[in-house]
Protein backbone atom coordinates (compact mmCIF):
# COMPACT_ATOMS: atom_id res chain seq x y z
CA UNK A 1 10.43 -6.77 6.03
CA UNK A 2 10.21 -2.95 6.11
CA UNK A 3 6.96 -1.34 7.05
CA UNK A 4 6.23 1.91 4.71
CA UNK A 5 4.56 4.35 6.86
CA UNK A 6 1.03 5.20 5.80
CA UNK A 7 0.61 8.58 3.94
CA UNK A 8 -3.02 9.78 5.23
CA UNK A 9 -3.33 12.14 2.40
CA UNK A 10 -2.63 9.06 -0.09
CA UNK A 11 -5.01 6.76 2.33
CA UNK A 12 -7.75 9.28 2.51
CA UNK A 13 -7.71 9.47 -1.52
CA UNK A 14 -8.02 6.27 -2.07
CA UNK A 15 -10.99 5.67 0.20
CA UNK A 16 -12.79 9.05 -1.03
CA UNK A 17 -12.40 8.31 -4.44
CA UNK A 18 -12.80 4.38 -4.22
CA UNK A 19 -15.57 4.53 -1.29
CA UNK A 20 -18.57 2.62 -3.35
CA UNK A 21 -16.05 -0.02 -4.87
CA UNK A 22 -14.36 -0.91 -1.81
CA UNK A 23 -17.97 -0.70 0.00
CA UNK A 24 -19.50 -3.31 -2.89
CA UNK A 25 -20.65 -6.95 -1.96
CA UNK A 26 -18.07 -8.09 -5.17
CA UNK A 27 -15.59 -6.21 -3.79
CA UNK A 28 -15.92 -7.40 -0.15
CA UNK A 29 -16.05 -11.01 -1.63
CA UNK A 30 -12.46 -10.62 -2.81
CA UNK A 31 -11.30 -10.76 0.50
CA UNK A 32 -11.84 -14.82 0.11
CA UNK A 33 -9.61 -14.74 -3.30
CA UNK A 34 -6.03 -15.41 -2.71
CA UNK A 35 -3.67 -13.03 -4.97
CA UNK A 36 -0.14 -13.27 -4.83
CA UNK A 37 1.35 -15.30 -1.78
CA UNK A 38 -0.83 -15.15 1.44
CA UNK A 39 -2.29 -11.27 0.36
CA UNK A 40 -5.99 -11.59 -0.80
CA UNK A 41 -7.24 -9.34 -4.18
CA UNK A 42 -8.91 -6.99 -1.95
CA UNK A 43 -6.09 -6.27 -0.14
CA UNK A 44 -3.39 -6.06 -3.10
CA UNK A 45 -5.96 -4.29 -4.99
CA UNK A 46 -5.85 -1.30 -2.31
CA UNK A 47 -1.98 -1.59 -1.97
CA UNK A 48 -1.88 -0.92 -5.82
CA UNK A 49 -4.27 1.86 -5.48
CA UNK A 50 -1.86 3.53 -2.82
CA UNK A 51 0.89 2.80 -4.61
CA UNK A 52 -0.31 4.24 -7.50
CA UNK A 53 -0.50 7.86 -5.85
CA UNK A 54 2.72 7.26 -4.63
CA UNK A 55 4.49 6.77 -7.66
CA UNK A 56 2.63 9.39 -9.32
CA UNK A 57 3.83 12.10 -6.45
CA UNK A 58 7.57 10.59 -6.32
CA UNK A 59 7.72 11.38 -10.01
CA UNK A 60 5.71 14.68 -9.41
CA UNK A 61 3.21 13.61 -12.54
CA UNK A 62 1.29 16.28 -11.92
CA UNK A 63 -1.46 16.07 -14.58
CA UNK A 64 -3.40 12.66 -13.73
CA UNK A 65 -6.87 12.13 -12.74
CA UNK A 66 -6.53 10.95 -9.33
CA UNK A 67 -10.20 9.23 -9.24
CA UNK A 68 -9.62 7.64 -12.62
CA UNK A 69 -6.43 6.41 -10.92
CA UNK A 70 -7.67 5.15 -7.82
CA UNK A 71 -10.83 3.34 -8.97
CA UNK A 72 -9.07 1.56 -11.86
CA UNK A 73 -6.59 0.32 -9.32
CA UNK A 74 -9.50 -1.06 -7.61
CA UNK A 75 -10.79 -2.89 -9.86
CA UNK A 76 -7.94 -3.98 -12.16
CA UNK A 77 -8.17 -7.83 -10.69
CA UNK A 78 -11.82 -8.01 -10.38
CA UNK A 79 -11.96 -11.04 -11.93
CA UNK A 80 -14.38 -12.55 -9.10
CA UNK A 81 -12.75 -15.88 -8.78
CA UNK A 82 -9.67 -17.90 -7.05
CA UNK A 83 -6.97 -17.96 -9.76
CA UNK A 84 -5.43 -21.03 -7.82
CA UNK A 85 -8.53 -22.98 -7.80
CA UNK A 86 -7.85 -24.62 -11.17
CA UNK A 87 -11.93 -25.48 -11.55
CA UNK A 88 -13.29 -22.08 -11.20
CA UNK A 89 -10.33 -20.16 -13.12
CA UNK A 90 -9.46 -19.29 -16.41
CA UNK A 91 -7.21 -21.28 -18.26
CA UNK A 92 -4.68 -18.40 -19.17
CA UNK A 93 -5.70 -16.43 -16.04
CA UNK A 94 -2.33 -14.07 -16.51
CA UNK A 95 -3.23 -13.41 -20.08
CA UNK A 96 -7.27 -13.42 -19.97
CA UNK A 97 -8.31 -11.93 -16.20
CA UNK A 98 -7.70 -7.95 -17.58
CA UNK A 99 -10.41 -8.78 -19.44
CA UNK A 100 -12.57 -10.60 -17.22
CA UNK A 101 -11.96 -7.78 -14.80
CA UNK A 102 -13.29 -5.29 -17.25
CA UNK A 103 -16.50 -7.13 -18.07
CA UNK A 104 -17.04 -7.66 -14.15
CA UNK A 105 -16.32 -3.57 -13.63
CA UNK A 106 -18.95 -2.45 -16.53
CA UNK A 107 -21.43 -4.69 -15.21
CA UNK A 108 -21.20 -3.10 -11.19
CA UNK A 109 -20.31 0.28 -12.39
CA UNK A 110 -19.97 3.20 -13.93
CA UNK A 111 -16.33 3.43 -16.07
CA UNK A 112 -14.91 6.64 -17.82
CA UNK A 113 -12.56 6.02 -20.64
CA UNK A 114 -9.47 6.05 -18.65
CA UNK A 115 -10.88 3.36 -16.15
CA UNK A 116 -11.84 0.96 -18.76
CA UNK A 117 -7.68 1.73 -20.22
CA UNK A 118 -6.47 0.80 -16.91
CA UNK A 119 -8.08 -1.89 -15.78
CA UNK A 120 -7.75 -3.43 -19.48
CA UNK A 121 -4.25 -2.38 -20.18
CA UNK A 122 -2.41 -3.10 -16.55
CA UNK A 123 -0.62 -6.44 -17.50
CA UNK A 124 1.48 -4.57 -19.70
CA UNK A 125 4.18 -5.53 -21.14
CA UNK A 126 2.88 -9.31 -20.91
CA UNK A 127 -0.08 -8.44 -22.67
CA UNK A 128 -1.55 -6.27 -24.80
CA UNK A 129 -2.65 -3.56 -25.74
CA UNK A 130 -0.16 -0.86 -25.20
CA UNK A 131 -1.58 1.77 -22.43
CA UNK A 132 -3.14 4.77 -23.64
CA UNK A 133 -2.90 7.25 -20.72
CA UNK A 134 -0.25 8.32 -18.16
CA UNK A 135 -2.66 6.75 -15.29
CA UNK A 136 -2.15 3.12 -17.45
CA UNK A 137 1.35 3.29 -17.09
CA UNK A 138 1.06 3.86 -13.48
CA UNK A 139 -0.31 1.06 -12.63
CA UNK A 140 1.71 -1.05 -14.65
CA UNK A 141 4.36 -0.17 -12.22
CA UNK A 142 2.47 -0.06 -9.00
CA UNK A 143 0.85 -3.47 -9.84
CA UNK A 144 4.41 -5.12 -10.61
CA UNK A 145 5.76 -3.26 -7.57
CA UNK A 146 3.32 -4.59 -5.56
CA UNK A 147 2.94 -8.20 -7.03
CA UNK A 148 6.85 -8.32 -5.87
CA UNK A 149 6.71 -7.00 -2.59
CA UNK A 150 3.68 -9.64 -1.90
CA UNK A 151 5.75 -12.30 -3.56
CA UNK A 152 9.03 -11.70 -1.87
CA UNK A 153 8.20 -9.97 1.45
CA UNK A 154 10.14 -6.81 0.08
CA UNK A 155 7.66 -4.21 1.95
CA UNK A 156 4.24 -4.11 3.88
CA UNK A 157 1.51 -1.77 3.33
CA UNK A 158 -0.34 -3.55 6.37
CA UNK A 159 -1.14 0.00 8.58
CA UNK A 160 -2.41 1.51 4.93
CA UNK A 161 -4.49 -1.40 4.75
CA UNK A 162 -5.37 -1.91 8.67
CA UNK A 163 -6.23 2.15 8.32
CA UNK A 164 -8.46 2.06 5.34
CA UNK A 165 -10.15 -1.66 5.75
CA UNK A 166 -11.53 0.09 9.63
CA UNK A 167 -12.87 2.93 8.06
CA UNK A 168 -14.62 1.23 5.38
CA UNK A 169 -16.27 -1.16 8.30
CA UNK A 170 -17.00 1.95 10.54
CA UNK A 171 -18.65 3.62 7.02
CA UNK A 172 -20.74 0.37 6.05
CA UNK A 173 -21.89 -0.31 9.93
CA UNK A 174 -22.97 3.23 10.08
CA UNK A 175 -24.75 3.68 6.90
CA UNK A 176 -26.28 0.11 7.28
CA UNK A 177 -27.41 1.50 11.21
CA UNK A 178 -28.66 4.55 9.49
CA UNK A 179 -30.64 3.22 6.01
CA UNK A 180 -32.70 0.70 8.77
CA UNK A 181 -35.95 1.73 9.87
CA UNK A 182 -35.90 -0.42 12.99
CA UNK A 183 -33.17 1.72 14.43
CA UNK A 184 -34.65 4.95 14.08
């Protein structure tokens, strides 16, 4: 397996612009939701993040909303549930969980245009619709790429994830120790 050396500048982006979804009870909670061999949602969901900035810098796509980017990443499988667990999932989980994801996302927060497109559109070419902006078609690529590497043991993003999961801890211990009266 080949260990990709964490980009700080793509780590830090992902965690600035994705802070209050990775921070989220729902979001924690996919932690306990196996993906795609023995990676959890959470975790795959922040390698596709990354590797969505990646991509877009290798192929110097300049003109991309970064934010829009990262936080449809995000949440592009928050679909909430154990896709393995034939009781609790969806019958056609490939074909219907873009959309279940999308429901789950308006309901927790705020979406722009290009976050609903992402999240919605980010099984494509297995489903439909086709993608409407560049960001869309970045994650169609990321996800796959990442989907694979889980899969097949291609790569690890492990010190991406290792580096942003302790910084999210540190940030939720400390603003937890900070919102509570008793400790001031």
């Amino acid at each position: 397996m080949i260990y990709i050396k964490a980009d700080q500048k793509l780590a830090e982006q992902v965690l600035t612009y994705g802070q209050d979804i990775l921070r989220s009870p729902n979001m924690q909670s996919e932690k306990n939701f196996m993906q795609h061999g023995s990676t959890n949602c959470y975790t795959h969901s922040i390698c596709v993040a990354y590797m969505a900035l990646r991509i877009a810098e290798i192929l110097h796509i300049r003109k991309i909303d970064k934010k829009s980017l990262v936080r449809g990443c995000l949440l592009h499988d928050f679909f909430l549930y154990d896709w393995h667990d034939k009781e609790s999932a969806c019958q056609f989980h490939t074909l219907m969980h873009p959309i279940t994801a999308l429901k789950n996302a308006e309901q927790e927060f705020e979406l722009n245009p290009v976050e609903r497109d992402i999240i919605r559109k980010h099984m494509f070419p297995l489903c439909f619709p086709f993608p409407k902006y560049r960001e869309s078609f970045i994650i169609t690529i990321a996800d796959k790429c990442c989907a694979a590497s889980e899969i097949w043991h291609l790569y690890s993003l492990e010190k991406i994830i290792d580096l942003l999961d302790g910084k999210i801890r540190h940030e939720i211990l400390e603003s937890n120790f900070n919102a509570n009266p008793a400790y001031a």
